[in-house]
PDB file of N, CA and C in Angstrom:
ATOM      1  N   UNK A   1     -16.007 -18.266  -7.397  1.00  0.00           N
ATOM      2  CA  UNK A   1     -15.472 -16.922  -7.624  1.00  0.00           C
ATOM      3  C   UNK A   1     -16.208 -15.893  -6.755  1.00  0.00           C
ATOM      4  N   UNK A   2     -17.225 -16.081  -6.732  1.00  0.00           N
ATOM      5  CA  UNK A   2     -18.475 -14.765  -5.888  1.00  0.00           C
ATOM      6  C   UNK A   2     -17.567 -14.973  -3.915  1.00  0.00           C
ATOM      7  N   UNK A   3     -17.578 -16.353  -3.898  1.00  0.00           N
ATOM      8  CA  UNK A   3     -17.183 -16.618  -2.818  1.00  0.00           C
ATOM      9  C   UNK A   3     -15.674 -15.775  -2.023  1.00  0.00           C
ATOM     10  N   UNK A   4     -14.871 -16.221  -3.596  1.00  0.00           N
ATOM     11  CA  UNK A   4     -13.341 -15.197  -2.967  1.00  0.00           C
ATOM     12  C   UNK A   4     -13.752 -13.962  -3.082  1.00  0.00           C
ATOM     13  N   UNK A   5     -14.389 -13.243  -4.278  1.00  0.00           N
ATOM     14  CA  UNK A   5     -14.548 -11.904  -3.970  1.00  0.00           C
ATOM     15  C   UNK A   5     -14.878 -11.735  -2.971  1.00  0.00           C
ATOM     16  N   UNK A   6     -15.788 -12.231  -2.685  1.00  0.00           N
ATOM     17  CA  UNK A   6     -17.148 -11.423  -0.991  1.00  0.00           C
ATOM     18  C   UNK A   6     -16.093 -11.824   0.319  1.00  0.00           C
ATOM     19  N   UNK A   7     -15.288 -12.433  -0.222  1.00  0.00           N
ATOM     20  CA  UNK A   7     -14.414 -12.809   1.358  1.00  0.00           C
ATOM     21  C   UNK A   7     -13.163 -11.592   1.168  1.00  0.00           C
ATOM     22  N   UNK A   8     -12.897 -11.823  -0.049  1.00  0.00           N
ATOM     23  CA  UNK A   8     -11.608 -10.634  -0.017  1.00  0.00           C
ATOM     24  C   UNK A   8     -11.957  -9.094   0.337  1.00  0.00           C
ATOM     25  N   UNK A   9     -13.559  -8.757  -0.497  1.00  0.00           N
ATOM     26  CA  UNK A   9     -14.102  -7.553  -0.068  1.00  0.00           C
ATOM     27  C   UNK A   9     -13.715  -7.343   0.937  1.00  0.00           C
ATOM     28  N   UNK A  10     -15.165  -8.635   1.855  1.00  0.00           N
ATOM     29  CA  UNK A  10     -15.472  -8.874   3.418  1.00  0.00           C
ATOM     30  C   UNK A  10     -13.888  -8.070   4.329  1.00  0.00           C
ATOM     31  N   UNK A  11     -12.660  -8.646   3.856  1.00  0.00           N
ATOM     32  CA  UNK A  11     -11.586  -9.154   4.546  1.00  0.00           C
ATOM     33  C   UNK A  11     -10.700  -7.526   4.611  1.00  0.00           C
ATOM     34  N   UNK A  12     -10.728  -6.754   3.342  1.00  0.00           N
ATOM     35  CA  UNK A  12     -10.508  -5.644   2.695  1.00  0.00           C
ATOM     36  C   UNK A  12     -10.649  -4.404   3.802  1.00  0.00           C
ATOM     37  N   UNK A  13     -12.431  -4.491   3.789  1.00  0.00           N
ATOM     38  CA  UNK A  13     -13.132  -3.607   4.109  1.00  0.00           C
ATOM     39  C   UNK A  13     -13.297  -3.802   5.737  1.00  0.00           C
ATOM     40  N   UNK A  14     -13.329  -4.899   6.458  1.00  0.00           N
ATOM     41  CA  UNK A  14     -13.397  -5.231   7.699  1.00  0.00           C
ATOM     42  C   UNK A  14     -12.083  -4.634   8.316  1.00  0.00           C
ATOM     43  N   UNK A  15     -11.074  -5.730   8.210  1.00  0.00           N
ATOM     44  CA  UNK A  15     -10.219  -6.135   8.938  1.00  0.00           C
ATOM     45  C   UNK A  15      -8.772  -4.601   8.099  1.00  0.00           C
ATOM     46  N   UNK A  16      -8.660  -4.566   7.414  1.00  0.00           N
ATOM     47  CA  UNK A  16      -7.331  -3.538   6.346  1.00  0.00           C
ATOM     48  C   UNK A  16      -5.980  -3.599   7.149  1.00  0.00           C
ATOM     49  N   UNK A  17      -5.775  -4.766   7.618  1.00  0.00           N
ATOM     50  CA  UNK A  17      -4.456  -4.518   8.569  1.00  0.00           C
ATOM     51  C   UNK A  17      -2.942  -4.376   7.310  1.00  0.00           C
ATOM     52  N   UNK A  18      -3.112  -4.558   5.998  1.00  0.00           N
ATOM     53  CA  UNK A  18      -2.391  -4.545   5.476  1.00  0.00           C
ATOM     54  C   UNK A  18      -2.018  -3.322   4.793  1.00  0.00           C
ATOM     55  N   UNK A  19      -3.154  -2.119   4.913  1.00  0.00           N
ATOM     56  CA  UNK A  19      -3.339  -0.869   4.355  1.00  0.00           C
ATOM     57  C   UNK A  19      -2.081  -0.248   5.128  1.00  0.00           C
ATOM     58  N   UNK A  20      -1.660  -0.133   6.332  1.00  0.00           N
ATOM     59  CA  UNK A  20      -1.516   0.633   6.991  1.00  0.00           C
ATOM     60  C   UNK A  20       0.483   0.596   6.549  1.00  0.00           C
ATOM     61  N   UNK A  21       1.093  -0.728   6.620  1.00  0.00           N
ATOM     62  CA  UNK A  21       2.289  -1.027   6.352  1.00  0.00           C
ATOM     63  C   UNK A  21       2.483  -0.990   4.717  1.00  0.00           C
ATOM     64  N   UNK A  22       1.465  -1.099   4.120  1.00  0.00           N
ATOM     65  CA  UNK A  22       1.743  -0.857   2.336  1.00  0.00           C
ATOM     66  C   UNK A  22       1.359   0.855   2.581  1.00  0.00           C
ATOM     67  N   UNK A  23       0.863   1.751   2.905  1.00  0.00           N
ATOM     68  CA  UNK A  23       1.101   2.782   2.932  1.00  0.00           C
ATOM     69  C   UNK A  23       2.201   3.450   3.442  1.00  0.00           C
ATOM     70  N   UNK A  24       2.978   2.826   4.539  1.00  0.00           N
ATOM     71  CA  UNK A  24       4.153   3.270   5.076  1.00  0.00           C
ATOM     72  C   UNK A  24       5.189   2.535   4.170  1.00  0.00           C
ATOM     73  N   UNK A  25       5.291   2.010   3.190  1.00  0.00           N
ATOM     74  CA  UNK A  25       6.118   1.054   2.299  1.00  0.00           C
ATOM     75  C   UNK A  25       5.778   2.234   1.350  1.00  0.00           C
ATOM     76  N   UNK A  26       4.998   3.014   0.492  1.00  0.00           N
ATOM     77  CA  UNK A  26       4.953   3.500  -0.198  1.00  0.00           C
ATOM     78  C   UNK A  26       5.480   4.812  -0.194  1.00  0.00           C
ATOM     79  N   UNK A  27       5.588   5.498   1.097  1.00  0.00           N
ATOM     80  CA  UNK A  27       5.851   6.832   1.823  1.00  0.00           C
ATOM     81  C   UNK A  27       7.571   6.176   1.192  1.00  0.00           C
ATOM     82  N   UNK A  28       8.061   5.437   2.297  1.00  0.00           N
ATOM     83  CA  UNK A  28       9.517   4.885   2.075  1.00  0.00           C
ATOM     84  C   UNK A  28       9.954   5.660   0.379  1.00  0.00           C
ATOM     85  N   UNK A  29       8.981   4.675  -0.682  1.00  0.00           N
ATOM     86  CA  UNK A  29       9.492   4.845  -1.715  1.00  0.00           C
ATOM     87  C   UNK A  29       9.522   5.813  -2.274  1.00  0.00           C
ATOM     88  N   UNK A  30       8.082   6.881  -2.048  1.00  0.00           N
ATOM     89  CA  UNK A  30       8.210   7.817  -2.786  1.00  0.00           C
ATOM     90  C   UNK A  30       9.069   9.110  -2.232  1.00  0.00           C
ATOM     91  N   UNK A  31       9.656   8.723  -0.854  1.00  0.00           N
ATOM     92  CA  UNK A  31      10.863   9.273  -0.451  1.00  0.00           C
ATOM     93  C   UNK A  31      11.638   9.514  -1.227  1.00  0.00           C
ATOM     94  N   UNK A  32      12.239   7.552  -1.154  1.00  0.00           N
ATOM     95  CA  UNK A  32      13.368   7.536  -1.938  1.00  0.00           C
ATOM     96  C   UNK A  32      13.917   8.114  -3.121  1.00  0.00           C
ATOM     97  N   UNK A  33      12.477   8.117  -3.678  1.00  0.00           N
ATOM     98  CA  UNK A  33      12.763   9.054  -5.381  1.00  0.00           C
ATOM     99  C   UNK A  33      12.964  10.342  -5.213  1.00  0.00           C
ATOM    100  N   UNK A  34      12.186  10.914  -4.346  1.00  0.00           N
ATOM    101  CA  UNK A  34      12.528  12.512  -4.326  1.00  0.00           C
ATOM    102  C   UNK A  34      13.653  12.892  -3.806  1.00  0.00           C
ATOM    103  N   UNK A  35      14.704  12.328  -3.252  1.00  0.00           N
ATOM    104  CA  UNK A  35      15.485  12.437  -2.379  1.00  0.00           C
ATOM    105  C   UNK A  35      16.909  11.990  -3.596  1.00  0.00           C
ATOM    106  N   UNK A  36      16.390  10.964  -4.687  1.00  0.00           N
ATOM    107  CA  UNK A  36      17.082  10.391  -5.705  1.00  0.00           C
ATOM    108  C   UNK A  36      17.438  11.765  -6.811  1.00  0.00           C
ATOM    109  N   UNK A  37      16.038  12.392  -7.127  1.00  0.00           N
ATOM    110  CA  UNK A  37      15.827  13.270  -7.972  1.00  0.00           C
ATOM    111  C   UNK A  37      16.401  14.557  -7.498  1.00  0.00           C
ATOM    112  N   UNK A  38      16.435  14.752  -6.005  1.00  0.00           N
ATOM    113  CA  UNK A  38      16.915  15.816  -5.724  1.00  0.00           C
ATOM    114  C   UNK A  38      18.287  15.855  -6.062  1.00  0.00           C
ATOM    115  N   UNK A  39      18.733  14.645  -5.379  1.00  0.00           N
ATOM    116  CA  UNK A  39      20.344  14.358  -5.313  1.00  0.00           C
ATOM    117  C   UNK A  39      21.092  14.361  -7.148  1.00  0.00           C
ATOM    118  N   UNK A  40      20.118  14.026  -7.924  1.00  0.00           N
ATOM    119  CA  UNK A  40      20.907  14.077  -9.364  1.00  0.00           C
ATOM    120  C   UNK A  40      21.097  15.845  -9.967  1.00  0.00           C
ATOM    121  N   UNK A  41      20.141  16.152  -9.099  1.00  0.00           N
ATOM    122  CA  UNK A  41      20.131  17.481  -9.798  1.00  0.00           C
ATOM    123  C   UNK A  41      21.591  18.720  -9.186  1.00  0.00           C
TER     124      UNK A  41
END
């Protein structure tokens, strides 16, 4: 267990190539809602 943590940290904190497309995935969504919410109103 110490092992996956310190690698996932390691992997997290090093490398974050996944931060960048789950933040632009999240922009998308929280678009979508405001744009949802606008449109019902």
């Amino acid at each position: 267990m110490m092992d996956q943590t310190g690698g996932w940290t390691g992997d997290w904190m090093g490398g974050g190539t996944w931060i960048m497309p789950a933040l632009g995935v999240l922009m998308v969504v929280l678009l979508v809602i405001v744009i949802a919410k606008l449109s019902k109103k």
